[in-house]
C-alpha atoms as a PDB file:
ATOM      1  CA  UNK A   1       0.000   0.000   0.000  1.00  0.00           C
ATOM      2  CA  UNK A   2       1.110   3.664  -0.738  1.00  0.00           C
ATOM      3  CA  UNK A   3       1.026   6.471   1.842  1.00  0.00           C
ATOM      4  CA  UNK A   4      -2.257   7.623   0.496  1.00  0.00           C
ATOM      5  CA  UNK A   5      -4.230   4.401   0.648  1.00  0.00           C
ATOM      6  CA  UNK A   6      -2.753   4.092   4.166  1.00  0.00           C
ATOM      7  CA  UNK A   7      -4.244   7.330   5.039  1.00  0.00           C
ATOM      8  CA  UNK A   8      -7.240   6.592   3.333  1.00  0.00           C
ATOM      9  CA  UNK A   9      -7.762   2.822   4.815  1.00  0.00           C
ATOM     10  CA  UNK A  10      -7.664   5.209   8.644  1.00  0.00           C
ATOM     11  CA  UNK A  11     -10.026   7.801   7.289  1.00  0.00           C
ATOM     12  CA  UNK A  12     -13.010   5.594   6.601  1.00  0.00           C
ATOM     13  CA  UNK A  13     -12.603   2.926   9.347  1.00  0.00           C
ATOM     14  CA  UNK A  14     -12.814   6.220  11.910  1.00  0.00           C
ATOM     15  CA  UNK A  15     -15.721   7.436   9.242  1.00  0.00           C
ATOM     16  CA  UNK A  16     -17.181   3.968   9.875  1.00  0.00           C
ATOM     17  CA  UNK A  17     -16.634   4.048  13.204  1.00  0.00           C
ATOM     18  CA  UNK A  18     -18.043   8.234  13.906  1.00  0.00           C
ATOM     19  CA  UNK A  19     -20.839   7.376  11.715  1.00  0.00           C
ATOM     20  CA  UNK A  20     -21.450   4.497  14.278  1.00  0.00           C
ATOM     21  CA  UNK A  21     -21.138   6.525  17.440  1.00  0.00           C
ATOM     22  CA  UNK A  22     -23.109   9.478  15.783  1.00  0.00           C
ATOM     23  CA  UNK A  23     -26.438   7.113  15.129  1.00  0.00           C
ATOM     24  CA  UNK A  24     -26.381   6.122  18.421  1.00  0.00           C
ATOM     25  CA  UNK A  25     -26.018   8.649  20.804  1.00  0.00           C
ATOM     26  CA  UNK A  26     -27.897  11.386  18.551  1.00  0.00           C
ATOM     27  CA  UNK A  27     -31.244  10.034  17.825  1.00  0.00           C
ATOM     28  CA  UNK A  28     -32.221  12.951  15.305  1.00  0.00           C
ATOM     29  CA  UNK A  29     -29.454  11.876  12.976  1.00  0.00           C
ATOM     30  CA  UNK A  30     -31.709   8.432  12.245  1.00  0.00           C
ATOM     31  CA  UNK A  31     -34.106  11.298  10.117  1.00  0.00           C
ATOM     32  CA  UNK A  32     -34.020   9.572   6.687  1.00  0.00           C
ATOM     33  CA  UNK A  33     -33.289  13.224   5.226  1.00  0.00           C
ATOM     34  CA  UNK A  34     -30.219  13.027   6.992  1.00  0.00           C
ATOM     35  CA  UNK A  35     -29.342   9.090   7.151  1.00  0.00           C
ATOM     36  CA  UNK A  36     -29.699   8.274   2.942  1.00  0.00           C
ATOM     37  CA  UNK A  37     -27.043  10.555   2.450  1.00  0.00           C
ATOM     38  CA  UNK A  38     -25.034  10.291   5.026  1.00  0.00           C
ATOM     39  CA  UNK A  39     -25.024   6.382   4.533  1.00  0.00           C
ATOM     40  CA  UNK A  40     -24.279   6.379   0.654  1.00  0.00           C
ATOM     41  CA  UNK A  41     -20.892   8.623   1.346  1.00  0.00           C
ATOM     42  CA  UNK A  42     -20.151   5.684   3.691  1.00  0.00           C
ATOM     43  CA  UNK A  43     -21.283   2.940   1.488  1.00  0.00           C
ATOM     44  CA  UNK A  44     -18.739   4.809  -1.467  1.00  0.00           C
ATOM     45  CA  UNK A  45     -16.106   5.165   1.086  1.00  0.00           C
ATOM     46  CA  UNK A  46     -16.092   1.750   1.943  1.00  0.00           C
ATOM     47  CA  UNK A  47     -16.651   0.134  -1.549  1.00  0.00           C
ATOM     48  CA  UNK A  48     -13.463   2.580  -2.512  1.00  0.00           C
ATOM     49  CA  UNK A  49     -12.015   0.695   0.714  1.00  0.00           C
ATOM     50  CA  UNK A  50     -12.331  -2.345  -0.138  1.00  0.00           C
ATOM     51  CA  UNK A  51     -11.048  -2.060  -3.393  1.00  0.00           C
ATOM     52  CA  UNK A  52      -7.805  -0.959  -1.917  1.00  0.00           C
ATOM     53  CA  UNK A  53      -7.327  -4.010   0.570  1.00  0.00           C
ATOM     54  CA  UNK A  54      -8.563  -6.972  -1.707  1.00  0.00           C
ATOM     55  CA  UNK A  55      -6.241  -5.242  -4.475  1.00  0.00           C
ATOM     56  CA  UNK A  56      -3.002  -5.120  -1.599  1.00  0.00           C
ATOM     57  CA  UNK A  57      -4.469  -8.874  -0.613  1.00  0.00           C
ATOM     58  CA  UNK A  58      -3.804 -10.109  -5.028  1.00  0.00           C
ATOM     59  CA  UNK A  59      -0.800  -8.871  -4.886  1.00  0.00           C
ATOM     60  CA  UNK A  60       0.829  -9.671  -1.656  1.00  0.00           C
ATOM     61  CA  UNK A  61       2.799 -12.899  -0.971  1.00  0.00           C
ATOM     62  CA  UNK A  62       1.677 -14.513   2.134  1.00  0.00           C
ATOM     63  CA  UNK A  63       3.242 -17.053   4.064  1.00  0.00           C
ATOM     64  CA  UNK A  64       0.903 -20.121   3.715  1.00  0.00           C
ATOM     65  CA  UNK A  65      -0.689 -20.792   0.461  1.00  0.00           C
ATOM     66  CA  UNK A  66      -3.907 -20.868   1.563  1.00  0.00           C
ATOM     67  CA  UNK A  67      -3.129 -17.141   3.165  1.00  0.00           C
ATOM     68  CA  UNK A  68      -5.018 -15.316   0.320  1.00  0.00           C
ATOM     69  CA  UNK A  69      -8.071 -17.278   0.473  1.00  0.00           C
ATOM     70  CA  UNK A  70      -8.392 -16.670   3.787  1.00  0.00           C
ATOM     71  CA  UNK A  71      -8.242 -12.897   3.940  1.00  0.00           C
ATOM     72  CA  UNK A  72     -10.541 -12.748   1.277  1.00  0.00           C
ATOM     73  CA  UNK A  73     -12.669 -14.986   2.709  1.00  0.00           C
ATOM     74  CA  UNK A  74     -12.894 -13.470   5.874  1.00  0.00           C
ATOM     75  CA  UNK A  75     -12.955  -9.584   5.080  1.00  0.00           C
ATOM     76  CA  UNK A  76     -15.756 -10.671   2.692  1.00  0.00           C
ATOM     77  CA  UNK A  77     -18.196 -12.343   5.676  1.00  0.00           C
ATOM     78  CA  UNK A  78     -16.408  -9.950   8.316  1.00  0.00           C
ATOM     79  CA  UNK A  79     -15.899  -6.646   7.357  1.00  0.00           C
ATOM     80  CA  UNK A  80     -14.214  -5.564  10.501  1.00  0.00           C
ATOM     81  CA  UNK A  81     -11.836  -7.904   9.952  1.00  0.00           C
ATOM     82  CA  UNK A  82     -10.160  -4.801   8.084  1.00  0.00           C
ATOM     83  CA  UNK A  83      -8.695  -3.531  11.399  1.00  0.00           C
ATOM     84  CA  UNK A  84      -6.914  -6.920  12.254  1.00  0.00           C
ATOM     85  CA  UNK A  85      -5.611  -7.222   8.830  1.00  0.00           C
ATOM     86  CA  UNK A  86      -4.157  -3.315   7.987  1.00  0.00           C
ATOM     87  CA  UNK A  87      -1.678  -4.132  11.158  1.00  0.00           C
ATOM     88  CA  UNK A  88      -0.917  -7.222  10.190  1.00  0.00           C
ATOM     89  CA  UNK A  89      -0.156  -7.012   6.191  1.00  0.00           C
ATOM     90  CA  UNK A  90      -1.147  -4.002   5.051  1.00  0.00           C
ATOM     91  CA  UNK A  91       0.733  -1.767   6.380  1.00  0.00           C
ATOM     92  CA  UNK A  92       4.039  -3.491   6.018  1.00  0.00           C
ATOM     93  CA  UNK A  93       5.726  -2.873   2.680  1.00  0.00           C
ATOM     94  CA  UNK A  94       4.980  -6.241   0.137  1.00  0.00           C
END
């Protein structure tokens, strides 16, 4: 990963996460004049975000063979799954 889609990768998991906090605590942000567009920024910033990790996950050499499979598998089912794996892989150089 370059510097930018490090950067990005930490701006939308703490979008994800604000977004999160926001909903709960402030009940007049679940307004659906206020929640459809909130939510499609995050659905774009995430789509955008996973783009970036499955493409680091193709073209990263892991360890085990069956390495890949795995982190695809599981960031598809589990999407926060993201935060284990940026420490792990993505963040080191490939």
């Amino acid at each position: 990963m370059n510097t930018f889609e490090k950067i990005y990768s930490i701006f939308a998991i703490v979008f994800a996460i604000a977004l999160t906090v926001l909903l709960i605590t402030r009940p007049e942000m679940r307004q659906l004049g206020i929640l459809l567009p909130t939510s499609a920024v995050g659905l774009l910033v995430n789509v955008i975000l996973m783009f970036i990790i499955f493409r680091d996950i193709f073209s990263r050499q892991f360890p085990s063979r069956r390495g890949r499979a795995f982190w695809t598998g599981l960031l598809l089912v589990c999407w926060p799954a993201i935060v284990v794996y940026l420490p792990l892989y993505g963040f080191r150089r490939r």
